[in-house]
C-alpha atoms as a PDB file:
ATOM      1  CA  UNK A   1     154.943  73.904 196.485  1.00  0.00           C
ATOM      2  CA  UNK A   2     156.587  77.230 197.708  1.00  0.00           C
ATOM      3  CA  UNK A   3     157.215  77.699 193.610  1.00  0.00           C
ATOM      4  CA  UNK A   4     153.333  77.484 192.898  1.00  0.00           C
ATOM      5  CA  UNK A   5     152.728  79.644 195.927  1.00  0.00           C
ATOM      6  CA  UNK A   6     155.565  82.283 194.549  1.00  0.00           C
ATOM      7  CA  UNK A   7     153.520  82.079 191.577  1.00  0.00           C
ATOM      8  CA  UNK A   8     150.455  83.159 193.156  1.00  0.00           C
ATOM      9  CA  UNK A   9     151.556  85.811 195.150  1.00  0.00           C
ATOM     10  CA  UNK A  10     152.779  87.142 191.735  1.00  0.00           C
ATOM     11  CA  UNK A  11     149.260  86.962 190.261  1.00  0.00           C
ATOM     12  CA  UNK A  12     147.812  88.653 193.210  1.00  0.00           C
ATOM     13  CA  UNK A  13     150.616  91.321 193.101  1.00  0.00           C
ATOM     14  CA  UNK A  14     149.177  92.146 189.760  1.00  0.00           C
ATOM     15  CA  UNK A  15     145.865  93.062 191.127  1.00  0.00           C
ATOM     16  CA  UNK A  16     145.282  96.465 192.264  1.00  0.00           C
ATOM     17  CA  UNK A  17     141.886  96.623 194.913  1.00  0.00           C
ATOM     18  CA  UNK A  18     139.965  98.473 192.519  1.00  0.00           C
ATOM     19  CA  UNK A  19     140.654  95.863 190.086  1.00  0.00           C
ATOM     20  CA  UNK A  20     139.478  92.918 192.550  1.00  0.00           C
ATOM     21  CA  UNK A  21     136.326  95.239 193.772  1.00  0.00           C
ATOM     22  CA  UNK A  22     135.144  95.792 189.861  1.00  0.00           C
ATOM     23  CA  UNK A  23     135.836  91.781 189.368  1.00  0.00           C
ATOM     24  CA  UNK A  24     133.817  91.101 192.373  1.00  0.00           C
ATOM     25  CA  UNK A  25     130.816  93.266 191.280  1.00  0.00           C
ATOM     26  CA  UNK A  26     130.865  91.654 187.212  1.00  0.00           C
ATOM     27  CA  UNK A  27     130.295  88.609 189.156  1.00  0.00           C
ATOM     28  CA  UNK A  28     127.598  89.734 191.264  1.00  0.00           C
ATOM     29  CA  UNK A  29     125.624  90.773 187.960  1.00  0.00           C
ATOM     30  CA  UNK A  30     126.312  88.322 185.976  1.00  0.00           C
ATOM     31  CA  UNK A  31     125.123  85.802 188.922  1.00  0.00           C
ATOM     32  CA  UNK A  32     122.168  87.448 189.138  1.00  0.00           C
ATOM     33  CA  UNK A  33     121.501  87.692 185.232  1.00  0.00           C
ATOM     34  CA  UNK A  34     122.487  83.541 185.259  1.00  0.00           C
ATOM     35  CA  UNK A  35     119.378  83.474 188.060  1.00  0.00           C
ATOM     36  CA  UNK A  36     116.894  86.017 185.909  1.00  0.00           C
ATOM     37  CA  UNK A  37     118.150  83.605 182.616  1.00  0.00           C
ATOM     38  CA  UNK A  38     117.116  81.159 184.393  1.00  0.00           C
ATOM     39  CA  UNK A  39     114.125  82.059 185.759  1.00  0.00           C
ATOM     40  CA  UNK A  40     113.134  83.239 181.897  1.00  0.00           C
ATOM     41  CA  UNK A  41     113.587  80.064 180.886  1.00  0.00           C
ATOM     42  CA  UNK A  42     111.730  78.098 183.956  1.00  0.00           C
ATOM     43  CA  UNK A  43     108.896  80.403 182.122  1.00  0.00           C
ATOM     44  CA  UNK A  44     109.069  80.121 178.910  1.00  0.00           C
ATOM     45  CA  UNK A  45     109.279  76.356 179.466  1.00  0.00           C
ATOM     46  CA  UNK A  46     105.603  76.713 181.164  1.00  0.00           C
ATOM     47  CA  UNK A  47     104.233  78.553 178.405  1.00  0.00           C
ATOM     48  CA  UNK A  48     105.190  75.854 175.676  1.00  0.00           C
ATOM     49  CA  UNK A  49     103.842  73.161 178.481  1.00  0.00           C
ATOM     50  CA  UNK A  50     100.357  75.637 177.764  1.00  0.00           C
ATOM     51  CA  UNK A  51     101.047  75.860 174.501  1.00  0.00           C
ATOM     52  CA  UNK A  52     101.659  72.204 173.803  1.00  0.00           C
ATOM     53  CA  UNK A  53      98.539  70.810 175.879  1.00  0.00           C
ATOM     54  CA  UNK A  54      96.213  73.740 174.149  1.00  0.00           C
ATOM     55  CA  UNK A  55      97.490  72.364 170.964  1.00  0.00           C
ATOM     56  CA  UNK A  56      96.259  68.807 171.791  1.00  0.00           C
ATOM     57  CA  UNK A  57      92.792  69.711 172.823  1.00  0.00           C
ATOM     58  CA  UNK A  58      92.395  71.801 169.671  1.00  0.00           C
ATOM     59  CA  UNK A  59      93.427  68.844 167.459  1.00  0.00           C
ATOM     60  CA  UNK A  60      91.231  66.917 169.332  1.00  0.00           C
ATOM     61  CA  UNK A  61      87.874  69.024 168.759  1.00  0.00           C
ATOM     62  CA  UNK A  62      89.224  69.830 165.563  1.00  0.00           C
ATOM     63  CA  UNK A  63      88.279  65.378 164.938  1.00  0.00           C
ATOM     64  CA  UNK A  64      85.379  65.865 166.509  1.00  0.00           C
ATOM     65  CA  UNK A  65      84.296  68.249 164.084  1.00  0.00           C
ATOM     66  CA  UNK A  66      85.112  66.711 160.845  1.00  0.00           C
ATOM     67  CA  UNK A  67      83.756  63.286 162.303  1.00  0.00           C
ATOM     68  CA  UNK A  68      80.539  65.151 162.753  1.00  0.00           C
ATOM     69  CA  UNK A  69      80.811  66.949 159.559  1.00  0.00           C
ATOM     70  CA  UNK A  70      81.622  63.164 157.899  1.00  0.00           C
ATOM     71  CA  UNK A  71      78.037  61.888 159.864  1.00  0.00           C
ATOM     72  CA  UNK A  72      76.279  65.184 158.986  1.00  0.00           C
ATOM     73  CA  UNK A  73      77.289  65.348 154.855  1.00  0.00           C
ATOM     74  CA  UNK A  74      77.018  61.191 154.925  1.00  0.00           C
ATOM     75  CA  UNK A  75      73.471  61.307 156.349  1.00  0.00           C
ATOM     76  CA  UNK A  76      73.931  59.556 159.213  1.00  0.00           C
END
């Protein structure tokens, strides 16, 4: 145990405050670009949902239109 913590007093020898405060800050912004991502995503995600349902309505009155073409060109 007192080897490990020897060990990580070592590793926090090696860092100066500056180098902790810049660490500290890259973290901040990349947490916040791992939210935005996310939130980009969350809304892209809705727009296929859109996308997806639009799709099925327009292959649906896309049938209805060749069924009526099928009555209109049969006679019927």
């Amino acid at each position: 145990m007192g080897q490990l913590l020897g060990q990580i007093r070592h590793l926090e020898a090696c860092w100066s405050d500056e180098s902790v405060t810049h660490l500290v800050e890259q973290n901040a912004q990349f947490q916040q670009r791992v939210q935005q991502l996310s939130q980009d995503l969350r809304q892209v995600e809705e727009r296929l949902q859109a996308a997806r349902t639009n799709n099925r309505f327009q292959d649906r009155r896309i049938a209805q239109l060749e069924a009526q073409l099928l009555e209109h060109s049969s006679g019927g």
